[in-house]
C-alpha atoms as a PDB file:
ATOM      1  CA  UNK A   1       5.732 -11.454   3.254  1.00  0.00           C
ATOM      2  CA  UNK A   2       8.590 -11.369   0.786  1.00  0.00           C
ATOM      3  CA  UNK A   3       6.547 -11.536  -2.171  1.00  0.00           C
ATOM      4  CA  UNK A   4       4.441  -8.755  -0.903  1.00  0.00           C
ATOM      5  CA  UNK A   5       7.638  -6.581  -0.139  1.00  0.00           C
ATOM      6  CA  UNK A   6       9.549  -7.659  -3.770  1.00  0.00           C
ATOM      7  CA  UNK A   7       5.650  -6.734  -5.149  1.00  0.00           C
ATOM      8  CA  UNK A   8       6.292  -3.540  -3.872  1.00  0.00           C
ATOM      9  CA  UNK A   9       9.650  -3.559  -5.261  1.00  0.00           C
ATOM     10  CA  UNK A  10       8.732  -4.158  -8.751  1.00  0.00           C
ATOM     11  CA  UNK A  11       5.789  -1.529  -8.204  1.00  0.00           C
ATOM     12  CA  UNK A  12       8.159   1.175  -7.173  1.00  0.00           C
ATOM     13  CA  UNK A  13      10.820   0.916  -9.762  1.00  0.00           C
ATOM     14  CA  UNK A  14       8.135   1.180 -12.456  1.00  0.00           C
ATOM     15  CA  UNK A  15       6.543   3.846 -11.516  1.00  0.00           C
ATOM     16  CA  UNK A  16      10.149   5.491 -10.387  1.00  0.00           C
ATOM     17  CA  UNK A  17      11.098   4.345 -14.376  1.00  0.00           C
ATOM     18  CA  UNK A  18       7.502   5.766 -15.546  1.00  0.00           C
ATOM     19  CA  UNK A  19       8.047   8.767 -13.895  1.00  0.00           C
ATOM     20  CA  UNK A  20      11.369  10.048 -14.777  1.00  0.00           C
ATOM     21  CA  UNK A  21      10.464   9.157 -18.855  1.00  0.00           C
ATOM     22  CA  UNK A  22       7.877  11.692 -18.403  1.00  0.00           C
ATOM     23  CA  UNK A  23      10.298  13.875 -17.044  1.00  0.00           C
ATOM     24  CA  UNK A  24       8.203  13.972 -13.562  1.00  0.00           C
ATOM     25  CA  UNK A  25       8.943  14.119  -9.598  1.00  0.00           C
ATOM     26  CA  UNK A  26       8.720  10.834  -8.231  1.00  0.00           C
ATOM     27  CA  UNK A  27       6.488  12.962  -5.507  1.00  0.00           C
ATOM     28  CA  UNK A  28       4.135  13.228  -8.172  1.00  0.00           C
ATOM     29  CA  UNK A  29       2.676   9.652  -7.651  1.00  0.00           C
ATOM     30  CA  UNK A  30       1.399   8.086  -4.478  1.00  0.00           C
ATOM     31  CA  UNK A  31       1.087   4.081  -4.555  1.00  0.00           C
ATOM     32  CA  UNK A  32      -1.993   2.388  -2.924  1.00  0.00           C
ATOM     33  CA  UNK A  33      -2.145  -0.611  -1.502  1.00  0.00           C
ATOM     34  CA  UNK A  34      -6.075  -1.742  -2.114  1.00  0.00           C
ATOM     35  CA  UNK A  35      -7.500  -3.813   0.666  1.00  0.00           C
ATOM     36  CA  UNK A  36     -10.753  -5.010  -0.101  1.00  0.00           C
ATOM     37  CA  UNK A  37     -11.528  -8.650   1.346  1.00  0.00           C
ATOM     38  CA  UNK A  38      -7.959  -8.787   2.568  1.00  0.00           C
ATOM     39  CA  UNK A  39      -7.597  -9.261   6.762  1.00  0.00           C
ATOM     40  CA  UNK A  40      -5.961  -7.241   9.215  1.00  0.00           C
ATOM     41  CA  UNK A  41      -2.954  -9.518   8.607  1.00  0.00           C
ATOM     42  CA  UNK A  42      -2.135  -8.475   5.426  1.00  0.00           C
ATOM     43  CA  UNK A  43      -2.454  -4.808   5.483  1.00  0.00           C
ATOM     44  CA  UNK A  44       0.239  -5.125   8.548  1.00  0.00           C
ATOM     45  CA  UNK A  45       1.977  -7.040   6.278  1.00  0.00           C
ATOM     46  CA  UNK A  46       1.913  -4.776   3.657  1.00  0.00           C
ATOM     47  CA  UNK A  47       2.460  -1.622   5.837  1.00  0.00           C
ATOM     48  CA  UNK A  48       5.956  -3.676   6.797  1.00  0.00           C
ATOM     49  CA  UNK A  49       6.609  -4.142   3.172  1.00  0.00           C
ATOM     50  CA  UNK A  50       6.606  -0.411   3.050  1.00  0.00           C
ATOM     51  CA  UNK A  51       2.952   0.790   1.916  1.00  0.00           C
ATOM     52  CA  UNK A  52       1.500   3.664   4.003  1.00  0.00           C
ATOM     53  CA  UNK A  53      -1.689   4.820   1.959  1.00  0.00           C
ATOM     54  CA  UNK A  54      -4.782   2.286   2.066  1.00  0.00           C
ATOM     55  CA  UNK A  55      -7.724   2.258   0.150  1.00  0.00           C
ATOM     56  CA  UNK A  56     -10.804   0.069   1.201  1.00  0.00           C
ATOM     57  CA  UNK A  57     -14.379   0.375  -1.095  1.00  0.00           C
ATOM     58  CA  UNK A  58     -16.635  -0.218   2.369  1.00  0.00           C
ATOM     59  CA  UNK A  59     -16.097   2.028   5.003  1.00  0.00           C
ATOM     60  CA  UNK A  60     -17.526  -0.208   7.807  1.00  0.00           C
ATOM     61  CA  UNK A  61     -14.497  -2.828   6.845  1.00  0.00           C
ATOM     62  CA  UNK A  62     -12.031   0.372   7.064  1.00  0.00           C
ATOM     63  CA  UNK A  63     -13.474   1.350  10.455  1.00  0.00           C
ATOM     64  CA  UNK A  64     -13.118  -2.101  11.800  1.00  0.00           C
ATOM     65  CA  UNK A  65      -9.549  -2.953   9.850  1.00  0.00           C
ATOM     66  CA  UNK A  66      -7.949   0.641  10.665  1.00  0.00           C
ATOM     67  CA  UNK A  67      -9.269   0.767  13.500  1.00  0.00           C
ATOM     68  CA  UNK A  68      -7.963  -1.969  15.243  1.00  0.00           C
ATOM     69  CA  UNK A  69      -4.483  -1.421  12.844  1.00  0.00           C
ATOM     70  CA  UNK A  70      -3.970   1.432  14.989  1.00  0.00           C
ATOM     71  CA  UNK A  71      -4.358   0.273  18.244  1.00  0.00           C
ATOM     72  CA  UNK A  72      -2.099  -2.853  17.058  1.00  0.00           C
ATOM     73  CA  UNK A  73       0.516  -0.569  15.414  1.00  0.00           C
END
């Protein structure tokens, strides 16, 4: 878990550092945590380290993973 949250860490600040050299919001970017083959255990993980927008490439593995995220959350 703390690699995943000082992942996100890292993530943030360069973007946050990307952003402001282009003279942009830091609204302006969303991050996305990818979670193809990954289990229901590590998006929670990762939505405790702070992520809140998913992407998944096969919607039957979103159904089933969001899904049941929600009724765990």
């Amino acid at each position: 878990m703390m690699e995943l949250i000082d992942n996100y860490a890292a993530i943030r600040n360069n973007v946050e550092n990307a952003l402001h050299r282009a003279g942009r919001e830091s609204n302006d970017v969303r991050i996305m945590a990818v979670t193809k083959t990954r289990s229901l255990d590590i998006v929670k993980s990762a939505y405790d380290a702070g992520f809140r927008l998913f992407g998944e490439n096969r919607i039957q593995e979103a159904i089933e993973k969001f899904t049941d995220f929600h009724k765990d959350a």
